[in-house]
Protein backbone atom coordinates (compact mmCIF):
# COMPACT_ATOMS: atom_id res chain seq x y z
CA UNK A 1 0.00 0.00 0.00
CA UNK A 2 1.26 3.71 -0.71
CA UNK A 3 2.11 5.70 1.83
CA UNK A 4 1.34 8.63 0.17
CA UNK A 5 -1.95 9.84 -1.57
CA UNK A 6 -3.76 13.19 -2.77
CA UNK A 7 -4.25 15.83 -0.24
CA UNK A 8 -7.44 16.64 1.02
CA UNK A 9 -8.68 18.20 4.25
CA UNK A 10 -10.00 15.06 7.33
CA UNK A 11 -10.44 17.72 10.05
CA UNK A 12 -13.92 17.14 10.35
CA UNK A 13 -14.16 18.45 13.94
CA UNK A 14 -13.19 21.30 16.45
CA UNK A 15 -10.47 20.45 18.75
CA UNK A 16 -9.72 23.53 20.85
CA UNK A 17 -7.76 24.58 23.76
CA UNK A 18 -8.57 27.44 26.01
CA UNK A 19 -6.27 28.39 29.18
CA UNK A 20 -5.84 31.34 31.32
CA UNK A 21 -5.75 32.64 35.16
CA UNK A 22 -8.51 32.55 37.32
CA UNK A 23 -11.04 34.93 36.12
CA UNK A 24 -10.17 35.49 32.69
CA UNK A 25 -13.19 33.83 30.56
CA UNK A 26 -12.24 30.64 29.64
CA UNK A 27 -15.47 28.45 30.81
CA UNK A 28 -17.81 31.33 29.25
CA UNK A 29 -15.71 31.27 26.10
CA UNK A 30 -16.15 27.82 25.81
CA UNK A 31 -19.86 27.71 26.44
CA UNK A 32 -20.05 30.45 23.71
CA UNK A 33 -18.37 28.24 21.39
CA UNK A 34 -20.30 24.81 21.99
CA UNK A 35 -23.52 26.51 21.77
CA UNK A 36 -22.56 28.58 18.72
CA UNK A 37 -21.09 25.32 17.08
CA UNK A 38 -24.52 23.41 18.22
CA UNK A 39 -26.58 25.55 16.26
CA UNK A 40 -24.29 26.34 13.29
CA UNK A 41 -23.46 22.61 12.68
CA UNK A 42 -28.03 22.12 13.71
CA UNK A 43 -27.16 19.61 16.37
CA UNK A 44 -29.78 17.55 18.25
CA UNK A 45 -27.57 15.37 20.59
CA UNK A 46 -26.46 17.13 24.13
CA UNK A 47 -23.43 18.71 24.84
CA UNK A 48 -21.11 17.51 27.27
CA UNK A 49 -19.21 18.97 30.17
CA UNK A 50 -17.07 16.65 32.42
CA UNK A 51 -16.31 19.39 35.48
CA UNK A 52 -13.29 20.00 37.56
CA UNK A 53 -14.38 22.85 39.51
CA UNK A 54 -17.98 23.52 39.09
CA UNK A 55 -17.75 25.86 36.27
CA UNK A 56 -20.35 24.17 34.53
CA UNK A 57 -22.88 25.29 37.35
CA UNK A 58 -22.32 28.89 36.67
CA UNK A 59 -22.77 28.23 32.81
CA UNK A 60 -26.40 26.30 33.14
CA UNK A 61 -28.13 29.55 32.57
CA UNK A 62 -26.10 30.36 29.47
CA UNK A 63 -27.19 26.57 27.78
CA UNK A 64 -30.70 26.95 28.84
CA UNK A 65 -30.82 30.55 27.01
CA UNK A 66 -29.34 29.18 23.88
CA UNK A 67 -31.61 26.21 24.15
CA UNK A 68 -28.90 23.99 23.99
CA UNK A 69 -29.14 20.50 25.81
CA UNK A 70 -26.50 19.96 28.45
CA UNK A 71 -25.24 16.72 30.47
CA UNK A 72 -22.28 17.06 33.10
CA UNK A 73 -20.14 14.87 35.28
CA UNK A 74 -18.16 15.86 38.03
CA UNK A 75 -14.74 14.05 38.14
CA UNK A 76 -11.19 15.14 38.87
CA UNK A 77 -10.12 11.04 38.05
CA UNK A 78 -8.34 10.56 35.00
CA UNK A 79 -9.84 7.22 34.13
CA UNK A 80 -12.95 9.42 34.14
CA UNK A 81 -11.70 11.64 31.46
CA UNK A 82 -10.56 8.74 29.40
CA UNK A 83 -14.05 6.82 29.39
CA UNK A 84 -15.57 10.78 28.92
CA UNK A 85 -14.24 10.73 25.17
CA UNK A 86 -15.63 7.27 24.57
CA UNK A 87 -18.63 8.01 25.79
CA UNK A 88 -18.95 11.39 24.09
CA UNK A 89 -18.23 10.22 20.89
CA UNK A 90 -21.08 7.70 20.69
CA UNK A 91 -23.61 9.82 22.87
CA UNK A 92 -22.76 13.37 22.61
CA UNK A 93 -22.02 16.51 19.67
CA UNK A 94 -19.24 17.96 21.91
CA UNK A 95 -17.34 17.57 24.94
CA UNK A 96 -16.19 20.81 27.38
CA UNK A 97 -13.32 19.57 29.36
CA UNK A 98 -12.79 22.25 32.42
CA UNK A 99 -9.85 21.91 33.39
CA UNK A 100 -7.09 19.56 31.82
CA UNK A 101 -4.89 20.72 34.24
CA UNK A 102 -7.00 18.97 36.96
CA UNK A 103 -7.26 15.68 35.45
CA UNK A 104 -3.09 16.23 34.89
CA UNK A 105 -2.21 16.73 38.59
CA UNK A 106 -4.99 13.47 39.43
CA UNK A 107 -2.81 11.32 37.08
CA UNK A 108 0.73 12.02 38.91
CA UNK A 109 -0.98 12.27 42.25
CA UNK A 110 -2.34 8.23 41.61
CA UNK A 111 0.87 6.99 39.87
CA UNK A 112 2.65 7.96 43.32
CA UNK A 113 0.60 7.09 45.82
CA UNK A 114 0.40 3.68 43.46
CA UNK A 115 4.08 3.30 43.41
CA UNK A 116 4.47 4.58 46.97
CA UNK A 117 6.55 7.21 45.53
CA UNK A 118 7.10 10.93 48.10
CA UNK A 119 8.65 12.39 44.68
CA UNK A 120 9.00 11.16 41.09
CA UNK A 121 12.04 10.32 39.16
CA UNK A 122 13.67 10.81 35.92
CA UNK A 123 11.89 7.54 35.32
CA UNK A 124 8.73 7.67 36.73
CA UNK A 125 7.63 10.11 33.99
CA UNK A 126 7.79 7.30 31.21
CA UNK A 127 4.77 5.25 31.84
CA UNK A 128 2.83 8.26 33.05
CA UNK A 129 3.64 10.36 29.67
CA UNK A 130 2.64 6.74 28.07
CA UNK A 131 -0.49 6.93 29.84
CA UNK A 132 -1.70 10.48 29.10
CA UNK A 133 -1.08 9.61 25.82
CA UNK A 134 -4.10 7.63 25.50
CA UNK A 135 -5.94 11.05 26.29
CA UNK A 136 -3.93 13.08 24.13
CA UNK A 137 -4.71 10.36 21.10
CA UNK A 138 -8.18 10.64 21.76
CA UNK A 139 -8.45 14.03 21.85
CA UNK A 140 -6.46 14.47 18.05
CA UNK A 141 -8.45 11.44 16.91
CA UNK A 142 -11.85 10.79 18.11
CA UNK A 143 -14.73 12.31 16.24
CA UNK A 144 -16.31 14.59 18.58
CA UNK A 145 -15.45 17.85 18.75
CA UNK A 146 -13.42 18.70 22.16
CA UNK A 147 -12.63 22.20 23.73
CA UNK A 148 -10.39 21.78 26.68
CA UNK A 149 -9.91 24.30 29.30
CA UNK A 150 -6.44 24.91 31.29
CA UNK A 151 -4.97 26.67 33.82
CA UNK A 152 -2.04 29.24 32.67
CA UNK A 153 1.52 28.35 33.64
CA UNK A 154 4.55 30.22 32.40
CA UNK A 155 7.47 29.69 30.54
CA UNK A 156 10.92 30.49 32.33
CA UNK A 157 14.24 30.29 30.61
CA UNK A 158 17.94 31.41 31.36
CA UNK A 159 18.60 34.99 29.82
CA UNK A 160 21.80 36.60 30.05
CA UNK A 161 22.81 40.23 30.53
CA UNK A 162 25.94 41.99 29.26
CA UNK A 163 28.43 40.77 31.63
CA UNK A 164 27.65 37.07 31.25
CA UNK A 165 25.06 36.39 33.86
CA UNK A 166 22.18 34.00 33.66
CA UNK A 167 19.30 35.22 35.42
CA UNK A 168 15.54 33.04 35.21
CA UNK A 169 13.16 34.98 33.65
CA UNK A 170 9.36 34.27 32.18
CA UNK A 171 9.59 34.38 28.77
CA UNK A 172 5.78 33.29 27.95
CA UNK A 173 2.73 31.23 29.31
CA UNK A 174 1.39 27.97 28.16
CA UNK A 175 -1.49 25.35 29.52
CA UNK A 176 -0.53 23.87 32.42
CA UNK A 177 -0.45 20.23 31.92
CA UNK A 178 1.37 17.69 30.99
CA UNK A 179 4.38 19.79 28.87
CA UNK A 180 3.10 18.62 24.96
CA UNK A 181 -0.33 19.02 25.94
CA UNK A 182 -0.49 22.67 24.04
CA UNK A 183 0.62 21.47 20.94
CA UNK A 184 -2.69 18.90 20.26
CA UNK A 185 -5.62 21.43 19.49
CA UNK A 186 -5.52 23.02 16.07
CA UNK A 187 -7.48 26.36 17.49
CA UNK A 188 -5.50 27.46 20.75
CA UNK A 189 -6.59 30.67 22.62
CA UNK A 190 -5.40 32.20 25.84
CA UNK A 191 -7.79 34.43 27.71
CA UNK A 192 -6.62 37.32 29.64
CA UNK A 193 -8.12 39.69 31.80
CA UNK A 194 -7.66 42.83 30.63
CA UNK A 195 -8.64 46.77 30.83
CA UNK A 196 -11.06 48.57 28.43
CA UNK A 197 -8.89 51.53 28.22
CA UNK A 198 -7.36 53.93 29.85
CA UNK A 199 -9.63 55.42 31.16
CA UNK A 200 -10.55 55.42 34.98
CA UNK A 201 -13.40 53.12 35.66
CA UNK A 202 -13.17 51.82 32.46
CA UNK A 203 -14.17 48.46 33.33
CA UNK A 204 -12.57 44.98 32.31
CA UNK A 205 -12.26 42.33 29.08
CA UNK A 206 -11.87 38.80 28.82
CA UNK A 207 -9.16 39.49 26.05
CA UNK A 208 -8.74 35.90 23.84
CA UNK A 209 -5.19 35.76 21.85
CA UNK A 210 -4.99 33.54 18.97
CA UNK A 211 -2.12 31.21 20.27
CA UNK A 212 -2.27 29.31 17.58
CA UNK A 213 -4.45 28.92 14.52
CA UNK A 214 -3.04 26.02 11.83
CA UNK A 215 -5.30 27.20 9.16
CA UNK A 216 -3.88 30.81 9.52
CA UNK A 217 -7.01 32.50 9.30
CA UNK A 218 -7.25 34.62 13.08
CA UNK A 219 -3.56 33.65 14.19
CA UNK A 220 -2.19 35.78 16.38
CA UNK A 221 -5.34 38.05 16.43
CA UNK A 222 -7.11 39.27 19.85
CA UNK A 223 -11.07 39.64 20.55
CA UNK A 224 -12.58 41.26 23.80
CA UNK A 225 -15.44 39.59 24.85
CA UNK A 226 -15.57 36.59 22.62
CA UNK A 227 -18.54 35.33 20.97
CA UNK A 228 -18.91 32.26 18.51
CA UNK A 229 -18.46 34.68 15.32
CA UNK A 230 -14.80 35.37 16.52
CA UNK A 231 -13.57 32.05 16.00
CA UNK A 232 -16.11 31.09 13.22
CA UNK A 233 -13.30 31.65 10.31
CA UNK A 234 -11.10 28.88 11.92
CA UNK A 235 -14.15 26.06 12.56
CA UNK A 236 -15.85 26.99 8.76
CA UNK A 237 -12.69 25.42 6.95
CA UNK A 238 -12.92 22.44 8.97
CA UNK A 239 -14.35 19.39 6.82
CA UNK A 240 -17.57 19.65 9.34
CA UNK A 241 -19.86 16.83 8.65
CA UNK A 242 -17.28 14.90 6.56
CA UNK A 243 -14.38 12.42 7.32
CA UNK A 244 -12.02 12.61 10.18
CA UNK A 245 -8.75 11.23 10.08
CA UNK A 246 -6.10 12.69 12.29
CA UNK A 247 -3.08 10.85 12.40
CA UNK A 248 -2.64 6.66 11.87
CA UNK A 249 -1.52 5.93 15.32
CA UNK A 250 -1.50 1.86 14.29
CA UNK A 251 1.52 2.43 12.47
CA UNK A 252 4.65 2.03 13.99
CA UNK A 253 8.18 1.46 14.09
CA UNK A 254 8.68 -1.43 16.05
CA UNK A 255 10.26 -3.56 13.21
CA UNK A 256 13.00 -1.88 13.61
CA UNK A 257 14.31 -2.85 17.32
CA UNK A 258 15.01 -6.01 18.59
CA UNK A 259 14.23 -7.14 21.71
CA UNK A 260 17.62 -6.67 24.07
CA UNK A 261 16.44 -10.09 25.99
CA UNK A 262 16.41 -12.55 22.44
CA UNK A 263 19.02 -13.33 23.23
CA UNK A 264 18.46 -14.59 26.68
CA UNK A 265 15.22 -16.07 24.99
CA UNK A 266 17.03 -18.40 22.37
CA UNK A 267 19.55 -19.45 24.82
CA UNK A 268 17.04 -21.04 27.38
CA UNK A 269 15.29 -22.36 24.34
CA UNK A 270 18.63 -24.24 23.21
CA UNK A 271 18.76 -25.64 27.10
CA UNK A 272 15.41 -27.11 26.55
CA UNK A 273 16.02 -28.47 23.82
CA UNK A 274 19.36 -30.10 24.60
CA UNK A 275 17.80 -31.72 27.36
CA UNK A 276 14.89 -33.12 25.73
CA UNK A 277 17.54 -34.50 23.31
CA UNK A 278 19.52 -35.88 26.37
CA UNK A 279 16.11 -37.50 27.70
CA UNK A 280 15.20 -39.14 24.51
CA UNK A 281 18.51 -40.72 23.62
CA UNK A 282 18.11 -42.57 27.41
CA UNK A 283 14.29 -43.73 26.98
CA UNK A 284 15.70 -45.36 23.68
CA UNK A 285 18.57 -47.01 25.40
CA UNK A 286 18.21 -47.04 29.29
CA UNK A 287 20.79 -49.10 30.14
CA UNK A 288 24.35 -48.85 31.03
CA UNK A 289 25.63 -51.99 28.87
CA UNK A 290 28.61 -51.33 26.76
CA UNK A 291 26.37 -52.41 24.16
CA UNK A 292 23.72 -49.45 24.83
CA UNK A 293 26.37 -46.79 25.42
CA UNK A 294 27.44 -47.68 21.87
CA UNK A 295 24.35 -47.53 20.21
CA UNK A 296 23.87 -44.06 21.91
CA UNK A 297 26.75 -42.68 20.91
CA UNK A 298 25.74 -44.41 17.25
CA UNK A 299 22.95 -42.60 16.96
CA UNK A 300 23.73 -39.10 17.98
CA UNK A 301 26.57 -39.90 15.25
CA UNK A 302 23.54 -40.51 12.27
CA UNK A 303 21.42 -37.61 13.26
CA UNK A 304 23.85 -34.70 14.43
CA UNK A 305 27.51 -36.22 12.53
CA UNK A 306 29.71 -36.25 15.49
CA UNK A 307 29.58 -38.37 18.67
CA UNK A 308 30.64 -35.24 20.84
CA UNK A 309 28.53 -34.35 23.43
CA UNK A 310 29.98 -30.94 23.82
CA UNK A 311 30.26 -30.31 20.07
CA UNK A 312 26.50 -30.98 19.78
CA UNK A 313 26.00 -28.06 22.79
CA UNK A 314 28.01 -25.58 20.46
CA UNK A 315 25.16 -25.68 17.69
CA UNK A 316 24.04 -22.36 17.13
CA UNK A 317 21.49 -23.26 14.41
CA UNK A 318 18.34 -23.71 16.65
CA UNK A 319 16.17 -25.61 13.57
CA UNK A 320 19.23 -28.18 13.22
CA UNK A 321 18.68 -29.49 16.81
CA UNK A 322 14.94 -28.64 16.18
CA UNK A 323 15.15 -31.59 13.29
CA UNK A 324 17.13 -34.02 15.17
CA UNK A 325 14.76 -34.11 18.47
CA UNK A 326 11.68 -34.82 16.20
CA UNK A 327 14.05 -37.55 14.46
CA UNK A 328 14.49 -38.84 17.88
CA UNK A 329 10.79 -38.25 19.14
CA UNK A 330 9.94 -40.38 16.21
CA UNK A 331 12.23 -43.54 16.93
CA UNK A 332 10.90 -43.33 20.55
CA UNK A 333 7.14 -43.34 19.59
CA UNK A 334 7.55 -46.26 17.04
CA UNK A 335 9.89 -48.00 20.02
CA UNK A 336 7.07 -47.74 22.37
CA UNK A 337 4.43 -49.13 19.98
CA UNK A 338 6.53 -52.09 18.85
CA UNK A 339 5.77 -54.26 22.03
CA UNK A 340 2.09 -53.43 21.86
CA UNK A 341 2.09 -54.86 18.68
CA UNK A 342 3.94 -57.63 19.43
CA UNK A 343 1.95 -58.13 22.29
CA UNK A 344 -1.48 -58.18 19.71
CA UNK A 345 0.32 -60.68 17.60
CA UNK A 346 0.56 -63.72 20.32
CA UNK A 347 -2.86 -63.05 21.01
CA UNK A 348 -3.94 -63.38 17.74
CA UNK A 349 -2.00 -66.51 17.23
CA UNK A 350 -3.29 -67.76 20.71
């Protein structure tokens, strides 16, 4: 099969990320969105809101207003979140998650008190990453459109000054969650709360900055007071209503390692098999008569060409000593049958 084939656009569904400080907008945004998308994409299934920190109590109004049907669990478990996108995506026309950076801190928080860890390690964070993967997949991948709400954390990196000194300074924000987590939505916002003007009692905005927009429409742009319209450029060149296909996360490249224990693996295979080899020369010759020693040492001669026990032991080819023990299996089987049938004979006769 190709690997390649003709372009065409299998974003069929919103996947959005909203994050900010306390007070800036972000669950109101997001409401605005999911019922602006509801009615511009004429939904009839619910929307969904799986709830951190009772956000979606303060938002019920807004839903009923805009007549949009609303269903909500309240969960801070990251299992939760996981069977929340299943469930969604059969069930539901869009899922609010509020906030990521909840279900984040739950996932570390388990993983230690699971491991009986006071403090994670260097490599602790491989099978947690490994797990929040699953999430992140889901999120890229499942058809259902997903707006996820975080908390704002900042960026800090080493600057230095004239004469050479490093100093830690913030350099920028980002969602605060597991450190990749910013990169999965294709719409990413960052609300801010912000003055009107100047002016004294001028009141406040919830200020959203385009983050990042990958069709390049409203990148880098800023609204006050966000309604759907503002990020309606970005969702109408999605493939709404058509197919989705993200990424093809069954393809891997696994063919390409080998296991470090094989190794170990064909070696306790070649034990096993040089002692079933041992154990079947015996039941065909039990005894300890010169006459049995030599017909031992004759056949180990006819299957394997050499008498030496120790030059049999160096055979690296695995198949070779594979073909000789079913040789051997063989001659035992039709040894163990021949008094049975010598056995039917005299009764016969008799």
């Amino acid at each position: 099969m190709a690997l390649f084939e003709k372009a065409k656009n299998l974003m069929a569904f919103l996947k959005m990320g909203v994050y900010g400080e306390a007070g800036s907008g972000k669950t109101f945004t997001a409401t605005k969105v999911a019922t602006g998308l509801w009615h511009h994409c004429k939904a009839k299934k619910p929307v969904a809101f799986i709830d951190t920190e009772t956000g979606s109590d303060f938002v019920i109004r807004q839903f009923k207003d805009a007549k949009v049907p609303l269903v909500v669990a309240k969960t801070r478990s990251f299992a939760d979140l996981l069977g929340a996108v299943q469930e969604a995506e059969k069930e539901y026309f869009l899922l609010i998650v509020d906030s990521i950076t909840h279900f984040w801190n739950e996932l570390m928080e388990s993983y230690m008190k699971k491991m009986e860890r006071k403090r994670l390690s260097l490599q602790d964070w491989i099978p947690i990453k490994q797990t929040w993967r699953e999430f992140s997949d889901g999120f890229v991948n499942s058809k259902l459109h997903i707006i996820m709400n975080g908390r704002a954390g900042y960026v800090w990196e080493d600057e230095e000054d004239e004469d050479g000194v490093k100093e830690l300074k913030k350099t920028g924000t980002k969602m605060k969650a597991e450190v990749e987590t910013g990169y999965e939505p294709s719409l990413l916002v960052e609300m801010v709360k912000a003055r009107k003007s100047r002016a004294k009692g001028s009141g406040w905005a919830h200020r959203a900055i385009i983050i990042k927009d990958r069709f390049d429409v409203i990148d880098g742009k800023a609204f006050d007071d966000p309604g759907f319209e503002a990020f309606l450029p970005h969702i109408e060149l999605l493939n709404l209503g058509g197919d989705h296909k993200a990424l093809e996360t069954d393809r891997d490249s696994t063919g390409l390692f080998e296991r470090s224990d094989i190794g170990a693996q064909k070696y306790k295979q070649k034990e096993q098999m040089l002692e079933k080899i041992q154990n079947e020369i015996y039941l065909l010759y039990p005894g300890q008569t010169a006459a049995e020693k030599k017909s031992r040492l004759t056949l180990l001669r006819k299957i394997f060409g050499t008498h030496s026990w120790a030059e049999i032991t160096e055979v690296r080819d695995l198949s070779r000593l594979s073909a000789g023990l079913k040789t051997l299996e063989e001659l035992e089987k039709k040894e163990s049958l021949t008094p049975e049938i010598e056995s039917d004979k005299k009764e016969e006769k008799s």
